[in-house]
N, C-alpha and C. Protein backbone atom coordinates (compact mmCIF):
# COMPACT_ATOMS: atom_id res chain seq x y z
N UNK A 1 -14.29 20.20 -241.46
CA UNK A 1 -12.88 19.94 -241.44
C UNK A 1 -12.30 20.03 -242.85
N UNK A 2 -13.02 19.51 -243.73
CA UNK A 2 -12.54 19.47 -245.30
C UNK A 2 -12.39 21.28 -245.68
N UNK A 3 -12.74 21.85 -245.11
CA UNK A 3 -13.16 23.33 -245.31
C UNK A 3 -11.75 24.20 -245.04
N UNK A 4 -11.18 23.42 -243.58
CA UNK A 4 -9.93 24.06 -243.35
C UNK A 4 -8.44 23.26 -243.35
N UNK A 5 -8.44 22.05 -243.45
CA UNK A 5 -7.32 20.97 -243.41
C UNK A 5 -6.94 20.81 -244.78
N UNK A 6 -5.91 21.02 -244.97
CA UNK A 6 -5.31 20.25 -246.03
C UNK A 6 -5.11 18.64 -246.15
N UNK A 7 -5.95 18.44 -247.42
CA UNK A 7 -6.09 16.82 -248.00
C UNK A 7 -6.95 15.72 -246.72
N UNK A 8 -8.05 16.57 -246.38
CA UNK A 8 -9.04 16.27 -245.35
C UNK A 8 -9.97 15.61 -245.79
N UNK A 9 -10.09 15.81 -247.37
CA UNK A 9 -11.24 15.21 -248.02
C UNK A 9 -11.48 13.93 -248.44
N UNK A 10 -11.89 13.42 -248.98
CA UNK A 10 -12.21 11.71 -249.20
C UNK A 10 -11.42 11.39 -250.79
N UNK A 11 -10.55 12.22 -251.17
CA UNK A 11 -10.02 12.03 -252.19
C UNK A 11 -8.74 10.98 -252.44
N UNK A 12 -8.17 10.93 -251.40
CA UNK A 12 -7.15 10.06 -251.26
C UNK A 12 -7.88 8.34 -251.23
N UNK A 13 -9.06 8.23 -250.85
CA UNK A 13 -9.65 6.77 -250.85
C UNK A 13 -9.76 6.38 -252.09
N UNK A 14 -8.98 5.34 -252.57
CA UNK A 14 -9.30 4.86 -254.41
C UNK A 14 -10.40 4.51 -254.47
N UNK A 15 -11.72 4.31 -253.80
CA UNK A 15 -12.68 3.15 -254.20
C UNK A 15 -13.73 5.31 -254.66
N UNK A 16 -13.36 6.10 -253.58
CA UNK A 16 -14.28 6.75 -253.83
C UNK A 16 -14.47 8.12 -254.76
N UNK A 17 -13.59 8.15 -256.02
CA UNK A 17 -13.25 8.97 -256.86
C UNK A 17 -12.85 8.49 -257.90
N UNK A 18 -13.15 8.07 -259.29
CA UNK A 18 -12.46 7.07 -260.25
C UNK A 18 -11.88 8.30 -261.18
N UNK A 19 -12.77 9.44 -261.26
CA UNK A 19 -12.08 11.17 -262.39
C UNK A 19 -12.11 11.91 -260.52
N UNK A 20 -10.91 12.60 -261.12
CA UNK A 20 -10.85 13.49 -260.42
C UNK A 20 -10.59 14.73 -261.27
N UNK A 21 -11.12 16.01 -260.73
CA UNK A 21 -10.91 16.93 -261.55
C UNK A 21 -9.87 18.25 -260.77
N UNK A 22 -9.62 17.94 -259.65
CA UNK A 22 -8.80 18.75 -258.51
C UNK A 22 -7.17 18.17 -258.45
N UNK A 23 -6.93 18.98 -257.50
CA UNK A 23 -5.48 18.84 -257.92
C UNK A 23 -5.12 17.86 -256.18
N UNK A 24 -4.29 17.22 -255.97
CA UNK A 24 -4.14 16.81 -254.31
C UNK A 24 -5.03 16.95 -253.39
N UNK A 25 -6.44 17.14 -253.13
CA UNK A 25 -7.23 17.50 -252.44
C UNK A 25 -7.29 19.06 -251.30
N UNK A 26 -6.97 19.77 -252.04
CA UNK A 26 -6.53 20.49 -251.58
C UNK A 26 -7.44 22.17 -251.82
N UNK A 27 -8.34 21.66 -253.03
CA UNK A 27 -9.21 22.77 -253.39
C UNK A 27 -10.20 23.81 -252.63
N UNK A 28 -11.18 23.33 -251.98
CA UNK A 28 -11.89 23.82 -251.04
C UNK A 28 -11.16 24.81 -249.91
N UNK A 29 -10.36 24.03 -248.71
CA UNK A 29 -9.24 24.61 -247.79
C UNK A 29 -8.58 25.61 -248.47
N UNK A 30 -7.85 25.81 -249.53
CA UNK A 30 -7.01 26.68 -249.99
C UNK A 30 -7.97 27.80 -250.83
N UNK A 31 -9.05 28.17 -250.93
CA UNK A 31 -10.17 28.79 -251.60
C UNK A 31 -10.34 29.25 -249.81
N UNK A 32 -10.65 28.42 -249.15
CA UNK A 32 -11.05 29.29 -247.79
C UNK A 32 -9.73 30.01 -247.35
N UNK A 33 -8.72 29.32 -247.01
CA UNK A 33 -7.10 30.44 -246.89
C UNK A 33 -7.49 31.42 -247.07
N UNK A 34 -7.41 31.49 -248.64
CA UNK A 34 -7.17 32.87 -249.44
C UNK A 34 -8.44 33.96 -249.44
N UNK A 35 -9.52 33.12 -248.96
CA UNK A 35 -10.59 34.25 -249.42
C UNK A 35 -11.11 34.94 -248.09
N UNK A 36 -11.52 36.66 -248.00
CA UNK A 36 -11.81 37.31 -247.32
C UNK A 36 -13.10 36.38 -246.42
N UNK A 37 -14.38 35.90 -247.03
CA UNK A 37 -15.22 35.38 -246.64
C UNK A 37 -15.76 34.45 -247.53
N UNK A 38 -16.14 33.07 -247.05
CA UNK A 38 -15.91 31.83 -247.41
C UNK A 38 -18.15 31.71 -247.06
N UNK A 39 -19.05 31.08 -247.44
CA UNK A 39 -19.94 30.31 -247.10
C UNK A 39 -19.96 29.07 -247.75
N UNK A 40 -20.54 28.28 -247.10
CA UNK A 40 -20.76 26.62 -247.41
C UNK A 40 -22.24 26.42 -247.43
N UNK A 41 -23.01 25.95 -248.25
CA UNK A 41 -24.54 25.50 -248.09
C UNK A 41 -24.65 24.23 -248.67
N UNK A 42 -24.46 23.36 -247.46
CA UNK A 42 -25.01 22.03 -248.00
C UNK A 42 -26.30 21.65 -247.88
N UNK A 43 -27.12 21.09 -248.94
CA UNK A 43 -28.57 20.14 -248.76
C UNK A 43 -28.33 18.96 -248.87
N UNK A 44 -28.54 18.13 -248.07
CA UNK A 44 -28.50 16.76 -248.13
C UNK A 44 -29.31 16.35 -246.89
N UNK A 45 -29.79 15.00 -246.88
CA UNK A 45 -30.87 14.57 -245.84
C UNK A 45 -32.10 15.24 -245.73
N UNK A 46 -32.12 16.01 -246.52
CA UNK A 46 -33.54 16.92 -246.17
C UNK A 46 -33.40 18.62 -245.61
N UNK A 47 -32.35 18.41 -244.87
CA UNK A 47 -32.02 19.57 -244.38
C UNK A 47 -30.80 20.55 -245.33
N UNK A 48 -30.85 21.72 -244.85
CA UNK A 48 -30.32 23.27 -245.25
C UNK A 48 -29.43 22.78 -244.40
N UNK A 49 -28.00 23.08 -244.67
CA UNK A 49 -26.54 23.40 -243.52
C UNK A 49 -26.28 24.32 -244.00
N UNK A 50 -25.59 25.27 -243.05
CA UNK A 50 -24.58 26.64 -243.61
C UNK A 50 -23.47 26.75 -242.31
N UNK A 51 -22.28 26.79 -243.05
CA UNK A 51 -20.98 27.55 -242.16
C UNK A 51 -20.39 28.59 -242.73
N UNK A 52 -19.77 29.35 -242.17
CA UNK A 52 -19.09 31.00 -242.65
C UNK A 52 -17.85 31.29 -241.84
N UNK A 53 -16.80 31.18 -242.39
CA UNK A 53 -15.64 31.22 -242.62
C UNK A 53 -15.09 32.94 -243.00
N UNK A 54 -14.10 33.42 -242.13
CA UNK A 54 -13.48 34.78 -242.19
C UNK A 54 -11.95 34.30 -242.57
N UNK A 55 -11.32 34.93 -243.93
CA UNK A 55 -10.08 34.68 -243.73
C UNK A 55 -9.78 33.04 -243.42
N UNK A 56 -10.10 32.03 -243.55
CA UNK A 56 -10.27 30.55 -243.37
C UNK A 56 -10.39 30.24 -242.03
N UNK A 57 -10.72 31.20 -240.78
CA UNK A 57 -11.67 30.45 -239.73
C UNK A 57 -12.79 30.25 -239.64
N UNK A 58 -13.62 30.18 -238.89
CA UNK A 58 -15.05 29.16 -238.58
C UNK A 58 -15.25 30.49 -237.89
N UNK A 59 -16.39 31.17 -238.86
CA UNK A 59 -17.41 32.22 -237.04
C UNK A 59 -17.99 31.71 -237.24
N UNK A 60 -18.77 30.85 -237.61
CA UNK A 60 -20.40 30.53 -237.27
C UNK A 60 -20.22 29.42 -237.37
N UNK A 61 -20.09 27.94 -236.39
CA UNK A 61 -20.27 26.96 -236.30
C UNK A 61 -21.79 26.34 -237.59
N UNK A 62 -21.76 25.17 -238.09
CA UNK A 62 -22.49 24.32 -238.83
C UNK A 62 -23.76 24.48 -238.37
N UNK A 63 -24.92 25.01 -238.61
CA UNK A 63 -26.24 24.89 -238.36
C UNK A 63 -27.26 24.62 -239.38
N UNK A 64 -28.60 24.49 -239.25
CA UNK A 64 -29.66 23.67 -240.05
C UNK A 64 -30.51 24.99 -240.56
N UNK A 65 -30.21 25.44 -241.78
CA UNK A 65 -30.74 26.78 -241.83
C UNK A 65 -32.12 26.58 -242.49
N UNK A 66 -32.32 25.47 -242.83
CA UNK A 66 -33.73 25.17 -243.77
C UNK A 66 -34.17 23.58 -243.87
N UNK A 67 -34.89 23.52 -245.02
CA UNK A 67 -35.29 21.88 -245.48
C UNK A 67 -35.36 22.58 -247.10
N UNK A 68 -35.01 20.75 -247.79
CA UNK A 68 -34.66 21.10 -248.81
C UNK A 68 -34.85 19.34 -249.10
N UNK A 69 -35.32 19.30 -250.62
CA UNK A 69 -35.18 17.73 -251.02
C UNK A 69 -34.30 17.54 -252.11
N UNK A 70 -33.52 18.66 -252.31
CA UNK A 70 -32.34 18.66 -252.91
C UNK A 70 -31.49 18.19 -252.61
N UNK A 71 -30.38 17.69 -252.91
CA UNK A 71 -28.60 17.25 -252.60
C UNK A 71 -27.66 18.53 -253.41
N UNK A 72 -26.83 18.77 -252.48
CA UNK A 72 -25.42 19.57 -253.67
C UNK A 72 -25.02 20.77 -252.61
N UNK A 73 -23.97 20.93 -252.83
CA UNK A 73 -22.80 21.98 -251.94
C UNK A 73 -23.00 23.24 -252.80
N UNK A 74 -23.09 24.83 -252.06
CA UNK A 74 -22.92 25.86 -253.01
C UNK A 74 -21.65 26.30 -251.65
N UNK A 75 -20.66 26.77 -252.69
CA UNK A 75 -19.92 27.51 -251.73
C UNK A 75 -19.63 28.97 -252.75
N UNK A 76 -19.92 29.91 -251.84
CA UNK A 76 -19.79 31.37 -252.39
C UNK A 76 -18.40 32.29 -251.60
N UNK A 77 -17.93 32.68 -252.44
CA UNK A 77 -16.80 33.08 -251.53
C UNK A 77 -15.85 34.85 -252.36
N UNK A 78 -15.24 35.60 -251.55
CA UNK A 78 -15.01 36.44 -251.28
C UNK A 78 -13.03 36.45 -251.66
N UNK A 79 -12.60 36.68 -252.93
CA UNK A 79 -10.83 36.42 -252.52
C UNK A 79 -10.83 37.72 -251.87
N UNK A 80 -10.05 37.37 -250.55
CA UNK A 80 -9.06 38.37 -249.77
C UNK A 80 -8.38 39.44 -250.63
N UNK A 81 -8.76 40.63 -250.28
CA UNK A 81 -7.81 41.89 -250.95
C UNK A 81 -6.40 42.50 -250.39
N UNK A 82 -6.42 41.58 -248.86
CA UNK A 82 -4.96 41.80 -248.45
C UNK A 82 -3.81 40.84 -249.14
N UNK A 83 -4.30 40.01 -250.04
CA UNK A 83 -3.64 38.60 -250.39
C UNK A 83 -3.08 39.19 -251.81
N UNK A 84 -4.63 39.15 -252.63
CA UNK A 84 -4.59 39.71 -254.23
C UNK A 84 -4.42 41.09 -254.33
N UNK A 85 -3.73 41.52 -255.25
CA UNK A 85 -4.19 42.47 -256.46
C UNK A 85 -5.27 42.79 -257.55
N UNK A 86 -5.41 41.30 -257.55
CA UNK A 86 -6.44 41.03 -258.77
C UNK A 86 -7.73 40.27 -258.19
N UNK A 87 -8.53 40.88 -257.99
CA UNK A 87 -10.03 39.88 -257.72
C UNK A 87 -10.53 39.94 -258.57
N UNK A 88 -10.38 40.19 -260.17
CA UNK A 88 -11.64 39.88 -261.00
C UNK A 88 -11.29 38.77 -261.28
N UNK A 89 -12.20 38.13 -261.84
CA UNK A 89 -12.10 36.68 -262.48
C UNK A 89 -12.55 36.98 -263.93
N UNK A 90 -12.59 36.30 -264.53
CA UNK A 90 -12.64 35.80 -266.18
C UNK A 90 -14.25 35.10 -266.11
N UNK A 91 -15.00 35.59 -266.41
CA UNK A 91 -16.16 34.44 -266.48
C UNK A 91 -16.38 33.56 -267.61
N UNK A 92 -15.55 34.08 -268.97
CA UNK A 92 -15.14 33.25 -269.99
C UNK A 92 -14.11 32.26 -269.63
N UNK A 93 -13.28 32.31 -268.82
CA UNK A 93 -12.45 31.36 -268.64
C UNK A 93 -12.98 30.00 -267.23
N UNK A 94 -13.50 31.07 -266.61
CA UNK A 94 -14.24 29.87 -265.74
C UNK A 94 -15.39 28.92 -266.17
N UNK A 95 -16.09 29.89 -266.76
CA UNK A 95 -17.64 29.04 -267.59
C UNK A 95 -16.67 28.24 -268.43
N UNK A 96 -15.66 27.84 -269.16
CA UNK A 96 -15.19 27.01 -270.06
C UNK A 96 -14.92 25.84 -268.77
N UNK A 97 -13.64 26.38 -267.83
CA UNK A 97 -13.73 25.41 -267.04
C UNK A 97 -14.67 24.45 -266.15
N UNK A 98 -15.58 24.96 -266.03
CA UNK A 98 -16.59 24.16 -265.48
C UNK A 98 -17.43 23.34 -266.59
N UNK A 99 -17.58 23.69 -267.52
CA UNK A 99 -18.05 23.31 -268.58
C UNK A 99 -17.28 21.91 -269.06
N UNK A 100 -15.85 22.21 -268.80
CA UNK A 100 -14.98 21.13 -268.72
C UNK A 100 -15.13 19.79 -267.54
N UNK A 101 -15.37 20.54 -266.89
CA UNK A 101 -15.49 19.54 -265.23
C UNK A 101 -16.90 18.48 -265.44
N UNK A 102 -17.97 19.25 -266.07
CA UNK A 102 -19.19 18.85 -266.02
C UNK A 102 -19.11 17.17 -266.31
N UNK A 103 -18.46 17.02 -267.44
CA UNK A 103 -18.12 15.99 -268.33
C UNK A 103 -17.51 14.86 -266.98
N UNK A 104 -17.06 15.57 -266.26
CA UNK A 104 -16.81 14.66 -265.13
C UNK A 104 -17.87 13.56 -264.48
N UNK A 105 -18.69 14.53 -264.19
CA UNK A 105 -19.74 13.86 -263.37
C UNK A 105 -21.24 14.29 -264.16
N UNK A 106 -21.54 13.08 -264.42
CA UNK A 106 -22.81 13.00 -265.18
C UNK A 106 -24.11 13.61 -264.62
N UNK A 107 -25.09 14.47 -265.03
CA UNK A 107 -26.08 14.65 -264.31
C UNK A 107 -25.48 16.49 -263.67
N UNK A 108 -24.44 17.03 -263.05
CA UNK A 108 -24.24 17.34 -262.80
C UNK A 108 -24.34 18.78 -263.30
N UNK A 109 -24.65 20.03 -262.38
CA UNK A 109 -24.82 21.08 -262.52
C UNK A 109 -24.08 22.06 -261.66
N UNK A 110 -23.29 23.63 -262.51
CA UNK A 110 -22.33 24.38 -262.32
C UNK A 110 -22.80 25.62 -262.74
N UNK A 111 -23.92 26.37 -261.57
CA UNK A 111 -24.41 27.14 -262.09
C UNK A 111 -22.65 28.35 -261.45
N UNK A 112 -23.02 29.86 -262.40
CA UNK A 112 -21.76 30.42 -261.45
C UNK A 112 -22.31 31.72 -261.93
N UNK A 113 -21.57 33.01 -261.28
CA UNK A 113 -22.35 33.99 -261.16
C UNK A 113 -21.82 35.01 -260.76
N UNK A 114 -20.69 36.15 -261.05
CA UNK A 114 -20.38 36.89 -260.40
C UNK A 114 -21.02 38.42 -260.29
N UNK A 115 -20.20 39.35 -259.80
CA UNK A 115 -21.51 39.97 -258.78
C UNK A 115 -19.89 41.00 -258.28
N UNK A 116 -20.41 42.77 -257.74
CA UNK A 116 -19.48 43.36 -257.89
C UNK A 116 -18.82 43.76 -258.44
N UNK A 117 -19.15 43.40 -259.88
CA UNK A 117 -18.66 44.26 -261.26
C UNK A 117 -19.33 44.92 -262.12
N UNK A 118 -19.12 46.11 -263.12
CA UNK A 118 -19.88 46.85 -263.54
C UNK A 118 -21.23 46.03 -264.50
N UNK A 119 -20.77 44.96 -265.05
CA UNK A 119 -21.84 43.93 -265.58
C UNK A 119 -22.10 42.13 -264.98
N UNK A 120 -22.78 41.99 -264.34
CA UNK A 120 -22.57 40.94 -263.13
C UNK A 120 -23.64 39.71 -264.29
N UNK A 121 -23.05 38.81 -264.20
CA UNK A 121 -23.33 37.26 -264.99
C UNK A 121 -23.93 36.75 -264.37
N UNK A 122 -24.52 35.71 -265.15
CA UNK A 122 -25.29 34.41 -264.65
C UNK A 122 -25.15 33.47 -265.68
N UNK A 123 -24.30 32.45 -265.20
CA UNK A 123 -24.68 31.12 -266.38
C UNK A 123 -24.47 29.87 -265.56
N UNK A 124 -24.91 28.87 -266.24
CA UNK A 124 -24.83 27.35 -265.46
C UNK A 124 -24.49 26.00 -266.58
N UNK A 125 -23.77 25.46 -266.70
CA UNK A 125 -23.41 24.14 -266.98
C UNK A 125 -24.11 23.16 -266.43
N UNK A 126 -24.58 22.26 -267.02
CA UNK A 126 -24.64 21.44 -267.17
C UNK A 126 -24.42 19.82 -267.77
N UNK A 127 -24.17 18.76 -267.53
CA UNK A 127 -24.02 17.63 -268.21
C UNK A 127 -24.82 16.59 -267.98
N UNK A 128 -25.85 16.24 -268.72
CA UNK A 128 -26.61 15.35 -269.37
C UNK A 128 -26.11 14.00 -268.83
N UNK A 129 -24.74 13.93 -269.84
CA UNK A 129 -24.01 12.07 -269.52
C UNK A 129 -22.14 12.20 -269.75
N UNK A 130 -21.73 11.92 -269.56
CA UNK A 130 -20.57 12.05 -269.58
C UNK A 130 -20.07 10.63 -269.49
N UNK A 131 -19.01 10.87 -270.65
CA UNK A 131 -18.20 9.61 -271.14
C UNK A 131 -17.84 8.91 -270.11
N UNK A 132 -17.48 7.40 -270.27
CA UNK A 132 -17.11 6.58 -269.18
C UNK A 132 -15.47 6.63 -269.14
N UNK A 133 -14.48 6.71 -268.07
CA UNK A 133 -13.52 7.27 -267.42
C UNK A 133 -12.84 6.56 -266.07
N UNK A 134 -12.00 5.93 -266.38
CA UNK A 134 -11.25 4.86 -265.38
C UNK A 134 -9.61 5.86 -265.51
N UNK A 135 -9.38 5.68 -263.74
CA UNK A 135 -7.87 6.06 -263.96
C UNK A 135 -6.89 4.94 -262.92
């Protein structure tokens, strides 16, 4: 549901977000809108989840694609070319931003990676500890 609803997510609860780094909760859903093809891979509980999203509907209902003793969301996604003009991205400007975010949440890792361009990246952020942060 957080995938396609606007402000679906747990962001509006004060007890459960003290930094936020998004704008109205609204990030995820509006990334699926806009993008040609959307995947979700969550690990948590032990298990692999994956859903896949066209244009921001659901073809492939939520299923258990693996096991995993990991935790953490990868979502990989596709911007729509009927929408944009522009699908490249900046990987200097994103690797800064995430790099920025990291500081958010301690421990936390932002690997990113694009792909489809004449020289395709790989880098990942990380943060160690990040300052303490009340809002």
């Amino acid at each position: 549901m957080v995938l396609t609803i606007l402000h679906a997510g747990g962001k509006f609860d004060r007890d459960t977000y003290k930094v936020s780094g998004g704008l109205h909760g609204v990030g995820v859903s509006v990334v699926n809108a806009l993008s040609e093809t959307l995947t979700a891979e969550i690990r948590r509980d032990g298990s692999v989840h994956q859903i896949d999203f066209v244009r921001g509907e659901t073809v492939s209902p939520l299923k258990v694609t693996g096991k995993s003793r990991k935790n953490g969301t990868k979502i990989t996604f596709k911007p729509d070319t009927e929408i944009f003009t522009e699908t490249e991205f900046s990987f200097d400007v994103l690797s800064q931003r995430l790099r920025e975010l990291s500081f958010l949440n301690a421990g936390s890792r932002s690997p990113s990676s694009t792909s489809g361009t004449t020289s395709p990246t790989t880098s990942s952020t990380r943060a160690a500890s990040s300052p303490s942060c009340s809002t």
